[in-house]
PDB file of N, CA and C in Angstrom:
ATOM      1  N   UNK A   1     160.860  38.417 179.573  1.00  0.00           N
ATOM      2  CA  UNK A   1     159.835  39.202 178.929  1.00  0.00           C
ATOM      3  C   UNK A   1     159.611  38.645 177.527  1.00  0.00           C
ATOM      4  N   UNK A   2     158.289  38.460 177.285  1.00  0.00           N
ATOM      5  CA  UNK A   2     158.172  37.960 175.504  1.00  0.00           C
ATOM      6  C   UNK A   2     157.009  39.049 175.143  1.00  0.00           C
ATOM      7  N   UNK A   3     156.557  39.305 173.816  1.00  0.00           N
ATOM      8  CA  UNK A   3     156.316  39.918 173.237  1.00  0.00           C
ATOM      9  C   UNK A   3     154.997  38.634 172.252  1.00  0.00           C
ATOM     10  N   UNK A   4     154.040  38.712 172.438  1.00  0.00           N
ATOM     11  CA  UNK A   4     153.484  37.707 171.551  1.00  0.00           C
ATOM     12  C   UNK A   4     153.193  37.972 169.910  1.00  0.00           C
ATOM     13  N   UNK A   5     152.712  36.716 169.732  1.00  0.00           N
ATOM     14  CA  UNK A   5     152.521  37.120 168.114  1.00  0.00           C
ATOM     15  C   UNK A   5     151.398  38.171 167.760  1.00  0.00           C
ATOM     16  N   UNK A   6     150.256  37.932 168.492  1.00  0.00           N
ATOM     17  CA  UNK A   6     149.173  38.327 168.373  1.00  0.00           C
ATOM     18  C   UNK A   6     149.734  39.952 169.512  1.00  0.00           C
ATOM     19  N   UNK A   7     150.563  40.486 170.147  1.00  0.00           N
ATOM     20  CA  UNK A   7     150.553  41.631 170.401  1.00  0.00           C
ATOM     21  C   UNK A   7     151.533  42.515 168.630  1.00  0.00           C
ATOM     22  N   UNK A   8     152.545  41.311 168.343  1.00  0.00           N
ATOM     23  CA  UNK A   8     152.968  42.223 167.251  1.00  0.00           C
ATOM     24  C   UNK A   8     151.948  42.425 165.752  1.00  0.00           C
ATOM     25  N   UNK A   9     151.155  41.623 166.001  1.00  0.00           N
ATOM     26  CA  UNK A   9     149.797  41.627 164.530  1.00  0.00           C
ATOM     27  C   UNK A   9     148.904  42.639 165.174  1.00  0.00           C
ATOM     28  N   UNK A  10     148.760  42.396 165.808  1.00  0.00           N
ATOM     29  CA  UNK A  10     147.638  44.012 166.724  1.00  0.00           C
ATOM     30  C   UNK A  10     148.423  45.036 166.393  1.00  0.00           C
ATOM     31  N   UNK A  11     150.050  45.449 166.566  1.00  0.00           N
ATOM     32  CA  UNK A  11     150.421  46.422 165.982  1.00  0.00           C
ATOM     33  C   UNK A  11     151.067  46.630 165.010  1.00  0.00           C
ATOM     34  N   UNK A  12     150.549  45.703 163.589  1.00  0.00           N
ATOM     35  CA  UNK A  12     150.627  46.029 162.586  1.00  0.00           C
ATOM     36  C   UNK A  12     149.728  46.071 162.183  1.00  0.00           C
ATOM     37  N   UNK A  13     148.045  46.125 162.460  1.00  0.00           N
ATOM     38  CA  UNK A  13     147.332  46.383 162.343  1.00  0.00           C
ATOM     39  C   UNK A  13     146.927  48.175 162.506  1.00  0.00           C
ATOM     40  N   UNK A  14     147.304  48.324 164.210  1.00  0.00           N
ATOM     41  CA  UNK A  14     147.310  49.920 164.147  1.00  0.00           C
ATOM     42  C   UNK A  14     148.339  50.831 163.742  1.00  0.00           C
ATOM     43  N   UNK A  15     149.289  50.052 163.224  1.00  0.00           N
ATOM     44  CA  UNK A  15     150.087  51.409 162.359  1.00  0.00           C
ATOM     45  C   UNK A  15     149.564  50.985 161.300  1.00  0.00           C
ATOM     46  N   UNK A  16     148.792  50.341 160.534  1.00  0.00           N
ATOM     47  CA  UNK A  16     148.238  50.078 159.512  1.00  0.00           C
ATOM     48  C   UNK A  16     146.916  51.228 158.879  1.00  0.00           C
ATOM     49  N   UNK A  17     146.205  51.131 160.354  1.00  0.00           N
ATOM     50  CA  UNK A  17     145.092  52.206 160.310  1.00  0.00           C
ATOM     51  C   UNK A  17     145.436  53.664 160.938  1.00  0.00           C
ATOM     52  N   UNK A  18     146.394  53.737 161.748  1.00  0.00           N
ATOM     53  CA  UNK A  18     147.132  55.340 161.922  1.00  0.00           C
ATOM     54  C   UNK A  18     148.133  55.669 161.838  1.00  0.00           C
ATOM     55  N   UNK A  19     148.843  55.040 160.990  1.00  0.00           N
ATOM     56  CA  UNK A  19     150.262  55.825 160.201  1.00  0.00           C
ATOM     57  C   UNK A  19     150.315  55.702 158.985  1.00  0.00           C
ATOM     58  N   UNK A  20     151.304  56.313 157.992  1.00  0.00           N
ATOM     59  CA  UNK A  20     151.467  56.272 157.078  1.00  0.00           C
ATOM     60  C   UNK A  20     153.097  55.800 157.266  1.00  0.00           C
ATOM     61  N   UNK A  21     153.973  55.667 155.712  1.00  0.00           N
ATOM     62  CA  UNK A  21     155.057  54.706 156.038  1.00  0.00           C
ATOM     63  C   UNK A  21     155.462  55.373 156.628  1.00  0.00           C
ATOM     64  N   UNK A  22     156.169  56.504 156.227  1.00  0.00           N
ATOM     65  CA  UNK A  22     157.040  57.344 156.906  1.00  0.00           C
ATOM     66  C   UNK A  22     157.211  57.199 158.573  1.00  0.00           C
ATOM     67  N   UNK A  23     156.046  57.257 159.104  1.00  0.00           N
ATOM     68  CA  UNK A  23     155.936  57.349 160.383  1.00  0.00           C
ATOM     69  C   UNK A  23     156.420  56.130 161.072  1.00  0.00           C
ATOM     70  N   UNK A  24     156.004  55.073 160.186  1.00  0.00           N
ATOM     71  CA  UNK A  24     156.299  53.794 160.621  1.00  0.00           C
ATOM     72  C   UNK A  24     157.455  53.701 160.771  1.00  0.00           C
ATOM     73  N   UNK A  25     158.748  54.039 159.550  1.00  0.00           N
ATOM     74  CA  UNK A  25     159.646  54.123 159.531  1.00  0.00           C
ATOM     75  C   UNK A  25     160.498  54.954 160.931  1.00  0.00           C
ATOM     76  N   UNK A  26     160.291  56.055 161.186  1.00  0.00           N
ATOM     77  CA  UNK A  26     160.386  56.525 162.055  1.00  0.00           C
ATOM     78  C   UNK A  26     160.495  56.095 163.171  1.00  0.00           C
ATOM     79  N   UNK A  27     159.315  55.979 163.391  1.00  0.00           N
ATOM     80  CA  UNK A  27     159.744  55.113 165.415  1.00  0.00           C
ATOM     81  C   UNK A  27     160.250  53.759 165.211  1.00  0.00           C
ATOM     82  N   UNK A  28     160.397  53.148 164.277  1.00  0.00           N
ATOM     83  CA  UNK A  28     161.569  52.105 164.313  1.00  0.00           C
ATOM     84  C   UNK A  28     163.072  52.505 164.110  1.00  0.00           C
ATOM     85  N   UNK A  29     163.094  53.473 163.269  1.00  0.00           N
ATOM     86  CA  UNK A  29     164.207  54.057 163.422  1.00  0.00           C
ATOM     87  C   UNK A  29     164.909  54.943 164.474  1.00  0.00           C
ATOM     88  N   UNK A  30     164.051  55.164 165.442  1.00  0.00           N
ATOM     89  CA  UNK A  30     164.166  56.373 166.719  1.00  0.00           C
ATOM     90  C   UNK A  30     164.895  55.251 167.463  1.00  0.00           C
ATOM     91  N   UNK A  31     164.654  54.125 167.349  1.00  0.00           N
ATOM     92  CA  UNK A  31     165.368  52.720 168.335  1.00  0.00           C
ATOM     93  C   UNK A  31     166.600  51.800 167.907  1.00  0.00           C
ATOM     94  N   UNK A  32     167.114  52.383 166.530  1.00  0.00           N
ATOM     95  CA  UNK A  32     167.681  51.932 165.668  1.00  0.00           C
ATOM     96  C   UNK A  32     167.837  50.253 165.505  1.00  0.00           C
ATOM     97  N   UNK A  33     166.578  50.011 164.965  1.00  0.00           N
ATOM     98  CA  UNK A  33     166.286  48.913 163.993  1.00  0.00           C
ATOM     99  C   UNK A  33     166.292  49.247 162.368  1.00  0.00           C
ATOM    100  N   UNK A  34     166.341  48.232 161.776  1.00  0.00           N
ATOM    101  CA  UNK A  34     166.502  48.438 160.453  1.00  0.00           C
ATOM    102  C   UNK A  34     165.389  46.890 159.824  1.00  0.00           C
ATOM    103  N   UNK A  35     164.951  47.566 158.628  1.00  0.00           N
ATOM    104  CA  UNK A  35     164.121  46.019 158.619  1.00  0.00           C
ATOM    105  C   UNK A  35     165.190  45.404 157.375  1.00  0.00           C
ATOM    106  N   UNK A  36     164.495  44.087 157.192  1.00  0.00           N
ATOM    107  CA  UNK A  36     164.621  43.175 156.464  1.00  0.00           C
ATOM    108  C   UNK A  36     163.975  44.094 154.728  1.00  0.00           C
ATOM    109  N   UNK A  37     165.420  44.025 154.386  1.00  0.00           N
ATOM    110  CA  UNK A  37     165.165  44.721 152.743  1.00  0.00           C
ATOM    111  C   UNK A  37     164.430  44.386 151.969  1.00  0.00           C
ATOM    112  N   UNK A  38     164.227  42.777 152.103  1.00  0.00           N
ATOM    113  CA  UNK A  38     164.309  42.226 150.818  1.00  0.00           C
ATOM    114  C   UNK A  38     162.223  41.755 151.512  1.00  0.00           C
ATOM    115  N   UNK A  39     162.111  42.326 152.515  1.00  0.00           N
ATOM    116  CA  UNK A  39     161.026  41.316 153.053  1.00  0.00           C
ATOM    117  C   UNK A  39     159.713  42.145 152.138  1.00  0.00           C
ATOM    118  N   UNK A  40     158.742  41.186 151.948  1.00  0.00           N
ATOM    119  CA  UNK A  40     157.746  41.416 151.110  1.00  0.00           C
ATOM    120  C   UNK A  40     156.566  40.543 151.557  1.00  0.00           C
ATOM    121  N   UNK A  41     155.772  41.068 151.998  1.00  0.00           N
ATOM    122  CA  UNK A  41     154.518  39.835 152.492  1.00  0.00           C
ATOM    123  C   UNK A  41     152.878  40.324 151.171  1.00  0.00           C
ATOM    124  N   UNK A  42     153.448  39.573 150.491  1.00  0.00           N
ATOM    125  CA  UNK A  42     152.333  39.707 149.307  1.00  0.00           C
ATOM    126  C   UNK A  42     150.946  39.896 149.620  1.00  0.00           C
ATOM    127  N   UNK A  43     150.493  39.019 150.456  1.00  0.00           N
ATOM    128  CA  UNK A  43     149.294  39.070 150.966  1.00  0.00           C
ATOM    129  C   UNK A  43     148.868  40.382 152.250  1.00  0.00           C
ATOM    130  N   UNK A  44     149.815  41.082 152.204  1.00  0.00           N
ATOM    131  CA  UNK A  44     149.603  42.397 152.869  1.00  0.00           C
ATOM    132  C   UNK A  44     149.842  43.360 152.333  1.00  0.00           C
ATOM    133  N   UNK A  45     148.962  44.901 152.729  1.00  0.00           N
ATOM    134  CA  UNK A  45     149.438  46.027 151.977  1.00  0.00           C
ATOM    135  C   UNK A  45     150.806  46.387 152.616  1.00  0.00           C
ATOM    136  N   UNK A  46     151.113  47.529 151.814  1.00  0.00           N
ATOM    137  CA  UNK A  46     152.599  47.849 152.267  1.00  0.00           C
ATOM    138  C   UNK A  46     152.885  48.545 153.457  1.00  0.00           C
ATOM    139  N   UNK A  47     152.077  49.310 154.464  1.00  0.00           N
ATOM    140  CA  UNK A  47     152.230  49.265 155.530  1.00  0.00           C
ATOM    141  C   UNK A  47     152.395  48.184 156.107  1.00  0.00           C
ATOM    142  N   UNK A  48     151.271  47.254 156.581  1.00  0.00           N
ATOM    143  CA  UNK A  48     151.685  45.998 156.974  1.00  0.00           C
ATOM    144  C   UNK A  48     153.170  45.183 156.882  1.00  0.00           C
ATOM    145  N   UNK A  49     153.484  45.541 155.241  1.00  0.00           N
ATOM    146  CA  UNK A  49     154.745  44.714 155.092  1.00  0.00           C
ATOM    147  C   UNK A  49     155.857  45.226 155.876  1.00  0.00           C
ATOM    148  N   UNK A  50     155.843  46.914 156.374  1.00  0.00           N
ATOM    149  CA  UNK A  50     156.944  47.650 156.043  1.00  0.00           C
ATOM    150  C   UNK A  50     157.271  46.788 157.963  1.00  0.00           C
ATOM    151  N   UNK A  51     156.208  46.684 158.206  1.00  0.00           N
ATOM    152  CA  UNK A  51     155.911  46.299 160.279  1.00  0.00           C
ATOM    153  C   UNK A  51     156.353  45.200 160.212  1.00  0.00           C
ATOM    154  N   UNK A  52     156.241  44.421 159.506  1.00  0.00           N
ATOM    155  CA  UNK A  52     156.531  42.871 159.387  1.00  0.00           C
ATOM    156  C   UNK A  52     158.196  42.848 158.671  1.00  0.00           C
ATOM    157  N   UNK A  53     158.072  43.774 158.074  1.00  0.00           N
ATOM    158  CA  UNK A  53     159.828  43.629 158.036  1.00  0.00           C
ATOM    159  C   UNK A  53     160.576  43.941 158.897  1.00  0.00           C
ATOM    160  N   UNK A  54     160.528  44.750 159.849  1.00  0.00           N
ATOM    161  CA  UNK A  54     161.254  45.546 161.179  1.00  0.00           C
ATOM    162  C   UNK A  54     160.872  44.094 161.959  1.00  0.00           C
ATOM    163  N   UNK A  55     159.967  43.610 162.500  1.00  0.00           N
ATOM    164  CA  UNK A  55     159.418  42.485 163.065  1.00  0.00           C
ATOM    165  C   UNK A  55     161.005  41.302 162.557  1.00  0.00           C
ATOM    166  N   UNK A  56     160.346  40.984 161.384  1.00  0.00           N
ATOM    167  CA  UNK A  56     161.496  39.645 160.744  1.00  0.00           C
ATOM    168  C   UNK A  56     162.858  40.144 161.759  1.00  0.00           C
ATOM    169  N   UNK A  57     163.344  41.634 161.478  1.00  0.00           N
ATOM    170  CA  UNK A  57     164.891  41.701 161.718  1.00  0.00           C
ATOM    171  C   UNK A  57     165.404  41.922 163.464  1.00  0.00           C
ATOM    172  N   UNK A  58     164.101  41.359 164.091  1.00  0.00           N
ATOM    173  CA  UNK A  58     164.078  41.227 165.768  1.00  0.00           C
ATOM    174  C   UNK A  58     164.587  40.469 165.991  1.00  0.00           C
ATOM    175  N   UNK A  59     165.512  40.239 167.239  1.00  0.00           N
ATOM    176  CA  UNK A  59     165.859  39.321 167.778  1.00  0.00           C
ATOM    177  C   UNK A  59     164.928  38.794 169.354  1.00  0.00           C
ATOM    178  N   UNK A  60     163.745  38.589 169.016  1.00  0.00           N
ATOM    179  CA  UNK A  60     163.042  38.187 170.216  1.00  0.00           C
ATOM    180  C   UNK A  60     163.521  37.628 171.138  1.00  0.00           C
ATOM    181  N   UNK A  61     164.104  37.039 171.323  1.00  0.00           N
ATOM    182  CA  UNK A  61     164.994  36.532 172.624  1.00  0.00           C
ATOM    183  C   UNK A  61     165.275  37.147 173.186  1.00  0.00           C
ATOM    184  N   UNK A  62     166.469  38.419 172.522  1.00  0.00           N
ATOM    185  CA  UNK A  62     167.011  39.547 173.136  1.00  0.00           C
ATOM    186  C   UNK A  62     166.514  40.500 174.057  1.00  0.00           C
ATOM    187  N   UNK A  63     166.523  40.205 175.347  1.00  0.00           N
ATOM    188  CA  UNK A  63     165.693  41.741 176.144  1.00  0.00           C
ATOM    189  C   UNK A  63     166.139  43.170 175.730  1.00  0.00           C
ATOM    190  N   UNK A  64     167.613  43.260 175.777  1.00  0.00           N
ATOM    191  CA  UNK A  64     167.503  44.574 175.116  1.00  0.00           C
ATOM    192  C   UNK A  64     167.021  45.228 173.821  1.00  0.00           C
ATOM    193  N   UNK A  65     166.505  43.665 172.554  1.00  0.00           N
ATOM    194  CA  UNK A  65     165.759  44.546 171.415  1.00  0.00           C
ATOM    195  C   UNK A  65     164.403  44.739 172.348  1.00  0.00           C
ATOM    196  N   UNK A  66     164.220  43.592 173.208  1.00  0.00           N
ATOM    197  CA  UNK A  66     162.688  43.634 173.444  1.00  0.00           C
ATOM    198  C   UNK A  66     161.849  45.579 173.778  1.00  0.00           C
ATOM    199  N   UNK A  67     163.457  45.335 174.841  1.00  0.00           N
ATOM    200  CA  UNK A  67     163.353  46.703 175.416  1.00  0.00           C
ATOM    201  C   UNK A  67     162.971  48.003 174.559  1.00  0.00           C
ATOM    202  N   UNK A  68     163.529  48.164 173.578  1.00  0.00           N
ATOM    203  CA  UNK A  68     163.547  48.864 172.171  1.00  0.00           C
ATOM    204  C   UNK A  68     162.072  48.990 171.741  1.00  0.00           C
ATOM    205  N   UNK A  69     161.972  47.749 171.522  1.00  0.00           N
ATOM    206  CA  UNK A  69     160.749  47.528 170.361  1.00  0.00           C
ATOM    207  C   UNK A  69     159.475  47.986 171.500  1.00  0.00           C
ATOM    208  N   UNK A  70     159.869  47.693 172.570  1.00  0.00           N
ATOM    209  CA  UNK A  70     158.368  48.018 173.916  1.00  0.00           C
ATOM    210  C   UNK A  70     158.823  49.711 173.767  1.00  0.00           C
ATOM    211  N   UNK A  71     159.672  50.710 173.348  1.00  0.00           N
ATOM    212  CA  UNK A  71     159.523  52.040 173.388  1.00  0.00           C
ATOM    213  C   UNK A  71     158.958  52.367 171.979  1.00  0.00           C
ATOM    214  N   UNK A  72     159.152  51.473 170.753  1.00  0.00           N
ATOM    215  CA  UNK A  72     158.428  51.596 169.650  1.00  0.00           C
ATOM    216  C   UNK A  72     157.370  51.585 169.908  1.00  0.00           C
ATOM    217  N   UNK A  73     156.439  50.449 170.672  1.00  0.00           N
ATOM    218  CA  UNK A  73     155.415  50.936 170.656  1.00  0.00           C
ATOM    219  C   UNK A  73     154.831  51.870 171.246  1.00  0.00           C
ATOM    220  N   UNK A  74     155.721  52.084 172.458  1.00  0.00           N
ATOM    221  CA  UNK A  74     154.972  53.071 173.629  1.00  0.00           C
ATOM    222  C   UNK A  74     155.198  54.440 172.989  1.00  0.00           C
ATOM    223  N   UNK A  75     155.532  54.904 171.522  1.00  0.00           N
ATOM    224  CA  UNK A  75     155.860  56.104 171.164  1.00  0.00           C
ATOM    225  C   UNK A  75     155.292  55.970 169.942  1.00  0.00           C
ATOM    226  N   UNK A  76     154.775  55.075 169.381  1.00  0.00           N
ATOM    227  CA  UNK A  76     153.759  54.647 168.219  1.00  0.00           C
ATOM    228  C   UNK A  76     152.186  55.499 168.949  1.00  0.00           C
ATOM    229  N   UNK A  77     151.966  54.390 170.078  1.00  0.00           N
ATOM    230  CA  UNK A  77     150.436  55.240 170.393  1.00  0.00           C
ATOM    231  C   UNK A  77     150.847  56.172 171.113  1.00  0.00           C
ATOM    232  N   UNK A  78     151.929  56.671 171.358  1.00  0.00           N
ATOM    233  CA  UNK A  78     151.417  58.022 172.039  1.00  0.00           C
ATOM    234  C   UNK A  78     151.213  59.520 170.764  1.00  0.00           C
ATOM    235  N   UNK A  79     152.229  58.628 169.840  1.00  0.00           N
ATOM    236  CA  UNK A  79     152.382  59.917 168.415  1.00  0.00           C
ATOM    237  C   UNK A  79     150.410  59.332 167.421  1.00  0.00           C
ATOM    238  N   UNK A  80     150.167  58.124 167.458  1.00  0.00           N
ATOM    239  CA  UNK A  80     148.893  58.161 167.026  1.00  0.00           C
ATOM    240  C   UNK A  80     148.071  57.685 167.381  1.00  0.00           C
ATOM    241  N   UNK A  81     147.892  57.610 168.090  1.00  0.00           N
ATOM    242  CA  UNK A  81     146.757  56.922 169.081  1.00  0.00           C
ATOM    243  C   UNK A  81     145.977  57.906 170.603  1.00  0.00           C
ATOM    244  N   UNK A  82     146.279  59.154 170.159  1.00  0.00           N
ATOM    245  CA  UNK A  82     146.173  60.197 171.248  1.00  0.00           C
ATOM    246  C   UNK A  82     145.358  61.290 170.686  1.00  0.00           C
ATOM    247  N   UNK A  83     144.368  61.919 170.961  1.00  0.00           N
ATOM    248  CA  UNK A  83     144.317  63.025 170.908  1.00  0.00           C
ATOM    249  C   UNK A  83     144.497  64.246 171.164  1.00  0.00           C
ATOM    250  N   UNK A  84     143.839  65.144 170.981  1.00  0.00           N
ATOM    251  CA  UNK A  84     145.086  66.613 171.691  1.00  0.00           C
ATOM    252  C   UNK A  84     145.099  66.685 173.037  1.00  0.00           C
ATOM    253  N   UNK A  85     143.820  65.953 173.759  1.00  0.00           N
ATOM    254  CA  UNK A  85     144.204  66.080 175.292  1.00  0.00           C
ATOM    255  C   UNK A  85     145.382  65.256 175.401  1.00  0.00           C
ATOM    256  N   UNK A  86     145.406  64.282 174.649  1.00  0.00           N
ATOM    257  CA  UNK A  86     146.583  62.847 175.072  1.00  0.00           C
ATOM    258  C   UNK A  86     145.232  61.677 175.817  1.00  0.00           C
ATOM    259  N   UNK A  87     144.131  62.052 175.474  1.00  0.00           N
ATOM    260  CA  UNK A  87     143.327  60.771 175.152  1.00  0.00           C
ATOM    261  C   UNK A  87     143.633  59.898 174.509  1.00  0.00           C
ATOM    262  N   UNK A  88     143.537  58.310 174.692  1.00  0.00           N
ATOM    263  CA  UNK A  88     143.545  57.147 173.854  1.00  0.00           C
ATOM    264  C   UNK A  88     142.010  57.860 173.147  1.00  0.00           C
ATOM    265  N   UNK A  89     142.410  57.665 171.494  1.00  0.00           N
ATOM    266  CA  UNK A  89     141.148  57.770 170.941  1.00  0.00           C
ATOM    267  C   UNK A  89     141.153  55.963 169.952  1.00  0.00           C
ATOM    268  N   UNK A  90     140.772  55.108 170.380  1.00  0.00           N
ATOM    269  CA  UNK A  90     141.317  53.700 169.276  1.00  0.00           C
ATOM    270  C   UNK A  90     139.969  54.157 168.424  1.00  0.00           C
ATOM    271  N   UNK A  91     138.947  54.569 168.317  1.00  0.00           N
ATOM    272  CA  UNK A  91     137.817  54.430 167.299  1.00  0.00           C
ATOM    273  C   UNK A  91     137.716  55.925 166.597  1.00  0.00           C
ATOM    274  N   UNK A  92     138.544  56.916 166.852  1.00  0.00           N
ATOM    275  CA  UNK A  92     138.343  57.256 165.718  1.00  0.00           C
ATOM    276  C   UNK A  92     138.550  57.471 163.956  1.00  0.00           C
ATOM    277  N   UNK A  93     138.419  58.292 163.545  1.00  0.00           N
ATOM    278  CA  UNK A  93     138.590  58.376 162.467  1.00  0.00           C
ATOM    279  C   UNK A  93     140.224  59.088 161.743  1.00  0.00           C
ATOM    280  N   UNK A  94     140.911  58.719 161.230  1.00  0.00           N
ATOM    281  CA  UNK A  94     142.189  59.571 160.988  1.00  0.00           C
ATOM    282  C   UNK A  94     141.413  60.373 159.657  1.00  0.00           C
ATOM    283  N   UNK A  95     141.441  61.493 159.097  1.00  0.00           N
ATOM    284  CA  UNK A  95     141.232  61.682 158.020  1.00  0.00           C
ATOM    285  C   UNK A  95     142.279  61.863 157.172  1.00  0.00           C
ATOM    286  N   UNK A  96     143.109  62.255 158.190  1.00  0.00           N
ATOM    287  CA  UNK A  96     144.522  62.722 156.826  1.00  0.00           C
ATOM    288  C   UNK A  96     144.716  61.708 156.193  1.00  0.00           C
ATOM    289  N   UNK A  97     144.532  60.247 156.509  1.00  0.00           N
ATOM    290  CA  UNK A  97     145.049  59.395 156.096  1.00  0.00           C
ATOM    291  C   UNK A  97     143.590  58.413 155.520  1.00  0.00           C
ATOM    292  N   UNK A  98     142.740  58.814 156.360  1.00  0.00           N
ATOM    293  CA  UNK A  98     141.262  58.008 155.476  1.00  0.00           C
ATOM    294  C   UNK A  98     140.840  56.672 155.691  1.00  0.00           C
ATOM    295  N   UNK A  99     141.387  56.379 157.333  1.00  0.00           N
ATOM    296  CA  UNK A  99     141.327  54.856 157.350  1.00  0.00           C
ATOM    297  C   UNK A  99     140.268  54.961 158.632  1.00  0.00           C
ATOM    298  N   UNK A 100     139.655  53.989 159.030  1.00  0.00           N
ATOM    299  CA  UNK A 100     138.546  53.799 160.130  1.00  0.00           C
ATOM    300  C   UNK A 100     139.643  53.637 161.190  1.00  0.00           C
ATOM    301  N   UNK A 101     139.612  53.774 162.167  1.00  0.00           N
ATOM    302  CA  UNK A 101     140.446  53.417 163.477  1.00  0.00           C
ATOM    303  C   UNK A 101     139.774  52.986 164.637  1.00  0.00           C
ATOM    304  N   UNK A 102     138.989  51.743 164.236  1.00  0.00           N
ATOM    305  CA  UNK A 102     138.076  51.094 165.211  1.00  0.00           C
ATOM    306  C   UNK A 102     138.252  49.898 165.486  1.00  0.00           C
ATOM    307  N   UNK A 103     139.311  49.292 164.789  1.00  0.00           N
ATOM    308  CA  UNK A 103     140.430  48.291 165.024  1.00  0.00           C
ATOM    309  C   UNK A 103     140.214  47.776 166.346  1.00  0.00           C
ATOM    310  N   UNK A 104     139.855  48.485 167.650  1.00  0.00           N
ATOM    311  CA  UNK A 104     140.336  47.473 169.060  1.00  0.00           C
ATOM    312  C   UNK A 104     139.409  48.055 169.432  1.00  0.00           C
ATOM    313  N   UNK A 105     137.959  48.060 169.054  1.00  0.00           N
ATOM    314  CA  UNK A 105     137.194  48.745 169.847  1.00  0.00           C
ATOM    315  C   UNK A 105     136.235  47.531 171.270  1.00  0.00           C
ATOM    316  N   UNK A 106     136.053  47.453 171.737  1.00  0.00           N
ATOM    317  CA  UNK A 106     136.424  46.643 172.617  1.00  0.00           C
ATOM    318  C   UNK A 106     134.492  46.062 172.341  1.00  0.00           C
ATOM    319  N   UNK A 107     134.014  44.478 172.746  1.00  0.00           N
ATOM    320  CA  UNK A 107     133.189  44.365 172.126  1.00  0.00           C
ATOM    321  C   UNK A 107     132.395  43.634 173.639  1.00  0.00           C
TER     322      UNK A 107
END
């Protein structure tokens, strides 16, 4: 099983536009990962960085992180990426947080 680059930038993109850190923090922590302390990606805001640090401290090879990190996400969109039916909503709007969520709207 691999995990591509472009599936882990897609989801630092949407916890970018529907979470805040905390949350982020959270479902990486529900799998017990820990990120990279010291990691800092300048050219990204700090959500982004906080995804890209949990990312750095993967062991991709590993099926059992893989395993992990595939319930991170599968508990990422189900906590934001759902609406109250448990619709995928990818285009709408979050307000609590004020970001567009049209990120994957399909073209």
């Amino acid at each position: 099983m691999q995990i591509s680059k472009r599936t882990r930038f897609k989801f630092g993109e949407f916890a970018t536009a529907y979470a805040v850190l905390r949350q982020i923090d959270l479902v990486f922590m529900s799998e017990d990962f820990e990120h990279v302390v010291e990691w800092l990606d300048l050219d990204s805001g700090m959500r982004r960085s906080l995804v890209s640090g949990y990312h750095a401290a993967i062991d991709f090879s590993d099926p059992v992180q893989l395993g992990r990190l595939i319930r991170v996400y599968a508990d990422a969109i189900t906590s934001w990426g759902r609406d109250e039916h448990g619709d995928l909503v990818p285009t709408m709007i979050r307000p609590e947080i004020g970001l567009p969520g049209g990120l994957f709207r399909s073209t």
